[in-house]
C-alpha atoms as a PDB file:
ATOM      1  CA  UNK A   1       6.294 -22.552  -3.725  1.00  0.00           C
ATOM      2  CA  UNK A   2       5.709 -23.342  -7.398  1.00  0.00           C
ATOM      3  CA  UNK A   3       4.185 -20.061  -7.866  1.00  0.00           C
ATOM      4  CA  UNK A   4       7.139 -18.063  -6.669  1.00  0.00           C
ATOM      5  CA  UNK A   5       9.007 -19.622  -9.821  1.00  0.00           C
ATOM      6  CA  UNK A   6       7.180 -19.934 -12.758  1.00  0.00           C
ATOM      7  CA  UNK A   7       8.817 -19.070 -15.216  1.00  0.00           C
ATOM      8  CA  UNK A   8      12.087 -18.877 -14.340  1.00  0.00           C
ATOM      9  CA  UNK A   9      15.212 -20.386 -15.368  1.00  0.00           C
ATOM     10  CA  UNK A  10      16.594 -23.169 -12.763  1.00  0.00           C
ATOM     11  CA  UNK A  11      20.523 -23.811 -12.327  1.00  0.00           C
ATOM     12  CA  UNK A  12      21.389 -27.109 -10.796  1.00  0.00           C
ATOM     13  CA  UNK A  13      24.450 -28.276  -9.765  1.00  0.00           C
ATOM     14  CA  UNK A  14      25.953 -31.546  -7.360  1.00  0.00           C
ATOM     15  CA  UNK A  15      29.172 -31.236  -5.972  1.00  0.00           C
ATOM     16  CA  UNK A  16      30.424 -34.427  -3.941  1.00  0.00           C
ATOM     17  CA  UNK A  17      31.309 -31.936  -0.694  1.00  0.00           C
ATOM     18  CA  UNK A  18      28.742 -30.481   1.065  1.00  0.00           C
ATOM     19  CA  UNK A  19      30.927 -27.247   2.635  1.00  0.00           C
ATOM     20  CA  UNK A  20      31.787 -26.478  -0.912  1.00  0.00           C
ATOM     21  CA  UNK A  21      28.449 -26.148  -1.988  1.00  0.00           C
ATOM     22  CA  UNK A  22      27.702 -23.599   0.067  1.00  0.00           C
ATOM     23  CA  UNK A  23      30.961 -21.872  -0.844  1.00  0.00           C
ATOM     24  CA  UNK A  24      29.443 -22.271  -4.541  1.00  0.00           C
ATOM     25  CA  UNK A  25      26.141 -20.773  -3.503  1.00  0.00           C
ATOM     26  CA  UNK A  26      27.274 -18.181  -1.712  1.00  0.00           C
ATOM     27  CA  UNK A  27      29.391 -16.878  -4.701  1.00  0.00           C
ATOM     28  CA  UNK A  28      26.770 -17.369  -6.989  1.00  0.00           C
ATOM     29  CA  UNK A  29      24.014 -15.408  -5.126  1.00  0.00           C
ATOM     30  CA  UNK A  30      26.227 -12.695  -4.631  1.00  0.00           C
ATOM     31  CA  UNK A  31      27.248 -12.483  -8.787  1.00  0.00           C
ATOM     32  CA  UNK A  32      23.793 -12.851 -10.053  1.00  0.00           C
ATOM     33  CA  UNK A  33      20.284 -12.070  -9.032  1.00  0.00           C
ATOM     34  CA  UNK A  34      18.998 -15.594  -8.557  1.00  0.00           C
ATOM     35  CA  UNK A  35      17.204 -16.715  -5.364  1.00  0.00           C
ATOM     36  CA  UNK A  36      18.732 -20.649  -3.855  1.00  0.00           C
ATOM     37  CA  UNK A  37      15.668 -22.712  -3.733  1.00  0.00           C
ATOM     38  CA  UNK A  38      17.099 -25.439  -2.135  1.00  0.00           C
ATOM     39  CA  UNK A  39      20.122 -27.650  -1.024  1.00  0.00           C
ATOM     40  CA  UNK A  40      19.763 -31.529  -1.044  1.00  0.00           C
ATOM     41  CA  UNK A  41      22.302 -33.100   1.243  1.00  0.00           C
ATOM     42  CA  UNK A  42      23.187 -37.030  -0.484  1.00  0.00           C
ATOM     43  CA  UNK A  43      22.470 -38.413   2.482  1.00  0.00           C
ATOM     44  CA  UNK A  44      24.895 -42.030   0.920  1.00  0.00           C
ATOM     45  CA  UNK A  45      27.774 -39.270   0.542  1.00  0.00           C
ATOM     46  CA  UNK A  46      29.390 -36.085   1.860  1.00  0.00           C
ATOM     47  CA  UNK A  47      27.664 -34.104  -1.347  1.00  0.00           C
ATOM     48  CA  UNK A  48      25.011 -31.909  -2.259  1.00  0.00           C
ATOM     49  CA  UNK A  49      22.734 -30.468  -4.771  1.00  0.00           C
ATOM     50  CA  UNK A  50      22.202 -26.906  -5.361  1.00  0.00           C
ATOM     51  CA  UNK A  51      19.055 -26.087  -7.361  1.00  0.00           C
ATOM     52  CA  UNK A  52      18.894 -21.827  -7.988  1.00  0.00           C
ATOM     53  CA  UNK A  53      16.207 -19.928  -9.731  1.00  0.00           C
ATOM     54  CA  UNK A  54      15.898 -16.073 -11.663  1.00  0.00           C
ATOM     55  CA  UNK A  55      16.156 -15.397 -15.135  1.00  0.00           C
ATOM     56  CA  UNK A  56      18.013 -16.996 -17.837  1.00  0.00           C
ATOM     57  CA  UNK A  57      21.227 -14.816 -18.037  1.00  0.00           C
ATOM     58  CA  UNK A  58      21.510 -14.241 -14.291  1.00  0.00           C
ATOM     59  CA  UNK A  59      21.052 -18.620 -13.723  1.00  0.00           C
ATOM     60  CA  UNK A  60      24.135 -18.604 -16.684  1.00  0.00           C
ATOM     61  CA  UNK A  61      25.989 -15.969 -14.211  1.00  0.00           C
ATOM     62  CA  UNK A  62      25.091 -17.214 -11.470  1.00  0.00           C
ATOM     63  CA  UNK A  63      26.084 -21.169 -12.182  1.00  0.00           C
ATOM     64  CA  UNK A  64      29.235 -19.945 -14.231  1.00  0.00           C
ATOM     65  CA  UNK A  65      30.866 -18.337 -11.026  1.00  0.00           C
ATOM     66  CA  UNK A  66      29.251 -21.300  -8.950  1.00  0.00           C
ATOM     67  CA  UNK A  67      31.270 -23.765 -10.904  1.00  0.00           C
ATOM     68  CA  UNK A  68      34.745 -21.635 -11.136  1.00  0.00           C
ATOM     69  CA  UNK A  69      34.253 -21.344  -7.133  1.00  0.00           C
ATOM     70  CA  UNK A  70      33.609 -24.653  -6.592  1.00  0.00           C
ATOM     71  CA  UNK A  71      36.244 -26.108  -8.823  1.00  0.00           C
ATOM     72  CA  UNK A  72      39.303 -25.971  -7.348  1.00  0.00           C
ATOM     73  CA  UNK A  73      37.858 -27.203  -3.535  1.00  0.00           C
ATOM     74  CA  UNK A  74      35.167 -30.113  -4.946  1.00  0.00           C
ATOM     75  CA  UNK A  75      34.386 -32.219  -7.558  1.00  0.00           C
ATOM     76  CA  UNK A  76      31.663 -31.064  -9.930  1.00  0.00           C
ATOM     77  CA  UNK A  77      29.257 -34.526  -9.961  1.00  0.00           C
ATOM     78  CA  UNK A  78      26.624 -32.741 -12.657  1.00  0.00           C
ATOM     79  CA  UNK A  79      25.211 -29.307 -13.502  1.00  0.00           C
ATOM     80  CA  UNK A  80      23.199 -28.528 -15.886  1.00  0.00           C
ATOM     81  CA  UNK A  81      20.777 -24.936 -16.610  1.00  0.00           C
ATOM     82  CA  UNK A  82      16.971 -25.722 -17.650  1.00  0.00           C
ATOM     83  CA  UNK A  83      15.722 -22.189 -19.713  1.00  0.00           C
ATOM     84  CA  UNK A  84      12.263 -23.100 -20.118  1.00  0.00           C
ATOM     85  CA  UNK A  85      10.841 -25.445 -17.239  1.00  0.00           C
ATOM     86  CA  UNK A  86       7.474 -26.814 -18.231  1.00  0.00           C
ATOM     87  CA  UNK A  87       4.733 -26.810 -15.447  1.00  0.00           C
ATOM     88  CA  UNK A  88       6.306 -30.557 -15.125  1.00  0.00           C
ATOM     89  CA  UNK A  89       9.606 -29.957 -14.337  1.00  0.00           C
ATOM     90  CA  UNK A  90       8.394 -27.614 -11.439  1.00  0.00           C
ATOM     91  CA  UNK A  91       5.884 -29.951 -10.236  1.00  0.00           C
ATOM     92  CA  UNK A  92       9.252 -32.591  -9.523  1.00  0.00           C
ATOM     93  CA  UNK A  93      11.430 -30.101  -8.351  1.00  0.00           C
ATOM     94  CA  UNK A  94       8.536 -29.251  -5.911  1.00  0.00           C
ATOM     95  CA  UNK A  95       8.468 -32.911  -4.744  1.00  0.00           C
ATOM     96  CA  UNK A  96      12.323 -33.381  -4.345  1.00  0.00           C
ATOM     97  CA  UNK A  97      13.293 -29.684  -2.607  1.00  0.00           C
ATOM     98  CA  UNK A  98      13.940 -30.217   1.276  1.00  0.00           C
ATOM     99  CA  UNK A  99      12.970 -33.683   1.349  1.00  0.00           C
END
């Protein structure tokens, strides 16, 4: 899966309600070219994380409409856009996505 992303810009963002993370997503794919490379349900509450990959400016796109979408339904718990993963960063995302 690493592969697929190198490179690439990754969006993250935790709502605390899972339904409006999908709302979020949903929006964001369909304002930016960016591909959803995972959900993580918090299995403690009713939230999730969102973690979205593509280029820099479509990941700023993308997130920016996430957030406006999501604001008004959920509360935003984080977000935060990494440019320049290092081989690292996608190593841990690796381990963490669907698990």
């Amino acid at each position: 899966m690493k592969d697929n992303y190198k490179g690439q810009a990754i969006g993250i963002f935790e709502l605390d309600n899972l339904v409006a993370c999908y709302v979020a997503l949903d929006a964001a794919s369909k304002a930016a070219d960016v591909k959803i490379q995972g959900v993580e349900r918090n299995r403690l509450k009713s939230g999730a994380c969102v973690k979205m990959r593509g280029d820099i400016s479509n990941v700023n796109a993308a997130m920016e409409v996430a957030l406006k979408t999501a604001e008004p339904i959920a509360k935003i718990v984080s977000s935060t856009v990494i440019a320049s993963p290092t081989e690292g960063t996608d190593v841990a995302m690796d381990m963490t996505i669907l698990k």
